[in-house]
N, C-alpha and C. Protein backbone atom coordinates (compact mmCIF):
# COMPACT_ATOMS: atom_id res chain seq x y z
N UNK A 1 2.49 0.10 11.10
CA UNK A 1 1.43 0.14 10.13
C UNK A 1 1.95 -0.16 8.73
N UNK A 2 3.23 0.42 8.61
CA UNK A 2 3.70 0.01 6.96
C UNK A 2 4.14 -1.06 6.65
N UNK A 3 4.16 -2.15 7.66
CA UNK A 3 5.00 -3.41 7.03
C UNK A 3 2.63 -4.52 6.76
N UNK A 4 2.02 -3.87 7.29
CA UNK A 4 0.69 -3.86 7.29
C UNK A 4 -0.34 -3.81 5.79
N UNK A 5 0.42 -3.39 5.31
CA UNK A 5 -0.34 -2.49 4.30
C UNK A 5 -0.67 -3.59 2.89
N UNK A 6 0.42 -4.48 2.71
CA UNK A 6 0.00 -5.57 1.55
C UNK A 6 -1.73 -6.60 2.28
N UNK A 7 -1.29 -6.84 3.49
CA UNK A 7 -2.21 -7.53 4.07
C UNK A 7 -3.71 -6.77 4.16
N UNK A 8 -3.65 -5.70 4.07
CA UNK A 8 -4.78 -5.09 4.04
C UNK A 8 -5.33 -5.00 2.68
N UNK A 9 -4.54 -4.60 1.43
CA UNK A 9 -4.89 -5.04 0.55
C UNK A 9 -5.45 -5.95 0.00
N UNK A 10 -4.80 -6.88 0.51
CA UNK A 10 -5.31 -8.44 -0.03
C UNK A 10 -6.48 -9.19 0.74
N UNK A 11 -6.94 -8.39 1.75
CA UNK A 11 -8.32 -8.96 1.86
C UNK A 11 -9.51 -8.31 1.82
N UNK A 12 -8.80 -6.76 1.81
CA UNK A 12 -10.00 -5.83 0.97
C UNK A 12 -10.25 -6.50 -0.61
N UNK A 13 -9.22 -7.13 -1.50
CA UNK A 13 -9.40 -7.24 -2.81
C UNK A 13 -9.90 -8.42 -2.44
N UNK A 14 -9.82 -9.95 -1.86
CA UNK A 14 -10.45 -10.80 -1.44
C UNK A 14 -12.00 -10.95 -0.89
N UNK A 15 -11.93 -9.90 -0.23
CA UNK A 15 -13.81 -9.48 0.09
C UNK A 15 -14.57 -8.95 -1.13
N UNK A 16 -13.32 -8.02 -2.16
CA UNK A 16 -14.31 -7.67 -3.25
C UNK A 16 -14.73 -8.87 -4.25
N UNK A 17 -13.65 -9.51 -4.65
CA UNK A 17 -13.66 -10.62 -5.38
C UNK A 17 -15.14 -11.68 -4.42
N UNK A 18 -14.79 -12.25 -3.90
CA UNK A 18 -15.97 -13.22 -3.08
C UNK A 18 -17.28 -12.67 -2.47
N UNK A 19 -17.43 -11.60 -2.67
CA UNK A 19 -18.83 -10.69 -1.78
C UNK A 19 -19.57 -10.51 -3.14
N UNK A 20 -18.99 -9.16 -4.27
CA UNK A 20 -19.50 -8.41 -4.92
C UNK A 20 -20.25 -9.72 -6.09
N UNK A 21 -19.83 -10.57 -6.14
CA UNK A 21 -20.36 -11.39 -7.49
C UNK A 21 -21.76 -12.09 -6.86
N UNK A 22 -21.77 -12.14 -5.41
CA UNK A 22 -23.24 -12.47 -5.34
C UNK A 22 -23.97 -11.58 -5.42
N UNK A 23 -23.79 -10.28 -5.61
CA UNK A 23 -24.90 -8.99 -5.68
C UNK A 23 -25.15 -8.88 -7.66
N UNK A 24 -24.44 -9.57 -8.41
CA UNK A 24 -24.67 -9.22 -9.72
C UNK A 24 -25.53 -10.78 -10.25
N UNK A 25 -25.82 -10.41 -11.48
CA UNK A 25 -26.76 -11.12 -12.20
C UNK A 25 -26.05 -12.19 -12.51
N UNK A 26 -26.53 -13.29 -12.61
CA UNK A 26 -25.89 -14.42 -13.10
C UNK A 26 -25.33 -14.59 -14.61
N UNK A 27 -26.01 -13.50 -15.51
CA UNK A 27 -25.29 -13.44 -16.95
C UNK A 27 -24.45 -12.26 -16.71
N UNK A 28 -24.18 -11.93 -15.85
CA UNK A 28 -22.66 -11.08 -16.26
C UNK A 28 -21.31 -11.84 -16.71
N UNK A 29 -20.84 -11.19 -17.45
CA UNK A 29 -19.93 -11.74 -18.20
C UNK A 29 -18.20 -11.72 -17.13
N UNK A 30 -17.34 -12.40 -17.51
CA UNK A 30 -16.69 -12.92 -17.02
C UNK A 30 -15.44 -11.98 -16.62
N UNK A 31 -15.58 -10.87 -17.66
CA UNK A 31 -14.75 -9.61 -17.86
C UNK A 31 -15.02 -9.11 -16.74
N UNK A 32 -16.22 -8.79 -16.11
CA UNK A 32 -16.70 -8.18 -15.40
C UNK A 32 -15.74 -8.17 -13.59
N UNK A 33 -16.06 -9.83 -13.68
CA UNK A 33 -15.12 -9.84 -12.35
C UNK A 33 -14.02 -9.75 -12.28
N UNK A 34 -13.56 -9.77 -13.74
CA UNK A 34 -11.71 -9.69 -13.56
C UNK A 34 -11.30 -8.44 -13.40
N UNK A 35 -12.43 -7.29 -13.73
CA UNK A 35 -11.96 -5.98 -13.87
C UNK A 35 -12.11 -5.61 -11.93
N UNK A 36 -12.98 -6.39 -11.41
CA UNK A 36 -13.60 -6.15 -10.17
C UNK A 36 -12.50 -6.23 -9.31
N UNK A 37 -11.43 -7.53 -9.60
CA UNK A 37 -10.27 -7.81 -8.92
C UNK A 37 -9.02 -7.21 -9.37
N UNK A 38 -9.39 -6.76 -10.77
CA UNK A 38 -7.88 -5.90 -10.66
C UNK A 38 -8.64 -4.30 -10.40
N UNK A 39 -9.42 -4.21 -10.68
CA UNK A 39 -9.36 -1.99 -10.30
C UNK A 39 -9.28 -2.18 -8.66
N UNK A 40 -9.52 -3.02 -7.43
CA UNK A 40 -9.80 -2.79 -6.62
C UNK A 40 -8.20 -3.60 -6.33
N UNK A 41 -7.23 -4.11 -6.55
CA UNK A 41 -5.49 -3.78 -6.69
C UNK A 41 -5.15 -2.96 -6.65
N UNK A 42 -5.67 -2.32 -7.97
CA UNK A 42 -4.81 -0.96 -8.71
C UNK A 42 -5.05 0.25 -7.26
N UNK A 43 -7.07 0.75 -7.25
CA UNK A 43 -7.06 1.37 -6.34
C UNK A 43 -6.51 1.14 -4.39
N UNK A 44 -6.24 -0.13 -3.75
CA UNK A 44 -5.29 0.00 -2.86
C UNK A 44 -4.22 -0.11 -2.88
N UNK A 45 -3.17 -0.28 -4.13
CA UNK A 45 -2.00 -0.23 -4.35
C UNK A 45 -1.44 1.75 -4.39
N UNK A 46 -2.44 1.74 -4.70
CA UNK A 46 -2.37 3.90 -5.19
C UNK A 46 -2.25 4.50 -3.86
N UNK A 47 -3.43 3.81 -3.20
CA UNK A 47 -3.89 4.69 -1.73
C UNK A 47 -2.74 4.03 -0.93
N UNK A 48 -2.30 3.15 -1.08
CA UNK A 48 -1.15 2.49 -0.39
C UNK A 48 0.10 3.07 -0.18
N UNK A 49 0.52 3.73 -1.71
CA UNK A 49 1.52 4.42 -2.12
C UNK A 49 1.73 6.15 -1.84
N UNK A 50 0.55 6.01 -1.68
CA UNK A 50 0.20 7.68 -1.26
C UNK A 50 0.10 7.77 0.41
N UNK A 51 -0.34 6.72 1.31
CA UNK A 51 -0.19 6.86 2.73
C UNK A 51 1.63 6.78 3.25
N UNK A 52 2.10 5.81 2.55
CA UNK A 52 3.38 5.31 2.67
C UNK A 52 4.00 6.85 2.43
N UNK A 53 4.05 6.92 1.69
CA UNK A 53 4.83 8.28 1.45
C UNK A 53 4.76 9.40 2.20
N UNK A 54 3.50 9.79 2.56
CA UNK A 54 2.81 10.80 3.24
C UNK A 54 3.83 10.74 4.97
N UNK A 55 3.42 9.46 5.20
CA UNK A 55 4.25 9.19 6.50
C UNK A 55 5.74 9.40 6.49
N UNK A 56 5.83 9.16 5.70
CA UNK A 56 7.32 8.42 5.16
C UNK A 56 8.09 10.39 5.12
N UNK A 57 7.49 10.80 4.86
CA UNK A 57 7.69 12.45 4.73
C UNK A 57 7.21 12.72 6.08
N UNK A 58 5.87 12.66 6.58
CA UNK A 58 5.83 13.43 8.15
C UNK A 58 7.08 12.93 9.25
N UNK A 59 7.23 11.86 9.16
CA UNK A 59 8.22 11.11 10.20
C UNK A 59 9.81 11.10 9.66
N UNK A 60 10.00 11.18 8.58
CA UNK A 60 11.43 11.52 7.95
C UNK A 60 12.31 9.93 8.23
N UNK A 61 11.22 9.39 7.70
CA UNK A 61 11.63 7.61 7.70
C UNK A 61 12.62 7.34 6.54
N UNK A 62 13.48 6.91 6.82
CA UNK A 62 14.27 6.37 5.81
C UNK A 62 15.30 7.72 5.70
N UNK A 63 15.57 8.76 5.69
CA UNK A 63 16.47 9.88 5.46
C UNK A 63 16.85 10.14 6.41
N UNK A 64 16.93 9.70 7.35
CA UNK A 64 17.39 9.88 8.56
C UNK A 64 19.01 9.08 9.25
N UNK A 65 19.89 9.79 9.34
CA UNK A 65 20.84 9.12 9.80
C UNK A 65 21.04 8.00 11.19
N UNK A 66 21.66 7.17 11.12
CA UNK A 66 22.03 6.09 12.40
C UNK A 66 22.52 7.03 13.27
N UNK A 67 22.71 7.31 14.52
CA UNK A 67 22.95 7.89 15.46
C UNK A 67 24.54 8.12 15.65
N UNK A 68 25.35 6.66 15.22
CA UNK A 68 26.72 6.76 14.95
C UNK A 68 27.54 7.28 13.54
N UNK A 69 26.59 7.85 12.65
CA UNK A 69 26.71 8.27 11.69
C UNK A 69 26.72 10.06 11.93
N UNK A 70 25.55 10.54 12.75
CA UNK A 70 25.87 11.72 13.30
C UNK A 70 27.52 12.33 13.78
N UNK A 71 27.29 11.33 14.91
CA UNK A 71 28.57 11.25 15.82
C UNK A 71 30.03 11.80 15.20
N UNK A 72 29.82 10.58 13.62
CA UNK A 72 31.49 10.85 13.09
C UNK A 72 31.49 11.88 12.37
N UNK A 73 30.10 12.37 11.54
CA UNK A 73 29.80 13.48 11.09
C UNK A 73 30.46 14.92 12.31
N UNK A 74 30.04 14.75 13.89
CA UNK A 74 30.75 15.70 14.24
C UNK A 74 32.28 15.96 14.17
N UNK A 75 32.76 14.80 14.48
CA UNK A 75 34.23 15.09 14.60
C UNK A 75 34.78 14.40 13.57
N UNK A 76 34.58 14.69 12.07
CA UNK A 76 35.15 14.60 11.32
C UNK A 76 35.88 16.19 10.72
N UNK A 77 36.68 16.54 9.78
CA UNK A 77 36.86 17.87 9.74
C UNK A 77 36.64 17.83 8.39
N UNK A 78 36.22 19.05 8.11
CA UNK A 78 35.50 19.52 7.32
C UNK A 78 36.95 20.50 6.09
């Protein structure tokens, strides 16, 4: 799921960008959609960063030693 997560972004922000501007008025101003495509970045970049982690802590991804790293850890002396 985590190598997943840019790709999901980018077509949630792609559906917002190309969907949401046919639901608004034709004089909305131009600001409007740029803010549309970056807050909806910002907000799956956040939620992105906050699932990643979350996992990243339940599963103990990345802090976790190689198996042969254990090993020499035993019979090394202390």
């Amino acid at each position: 799921m985590l190598e997943n997560d840019g790709s999901i972004s980018a077509s949630i922000t792609a559906y917002c960008v190309n969907i949401f501007p046919r639901f608004l008025p034709e004089s909305t101003l131009s600001f409007v959609f740029i803010m549309i495509w970056t807050v909806a970045g910002i907000i799956l970049g956040i939620i992105t960063a906050r699932i990643i982690k979350k996992y990243k802590i339940k599963f103990k991804i990345g802090s976790e030693r190689c198996f042969s790293a254990k090993i020499k850890q035993l019979f090394t002396k202390k």
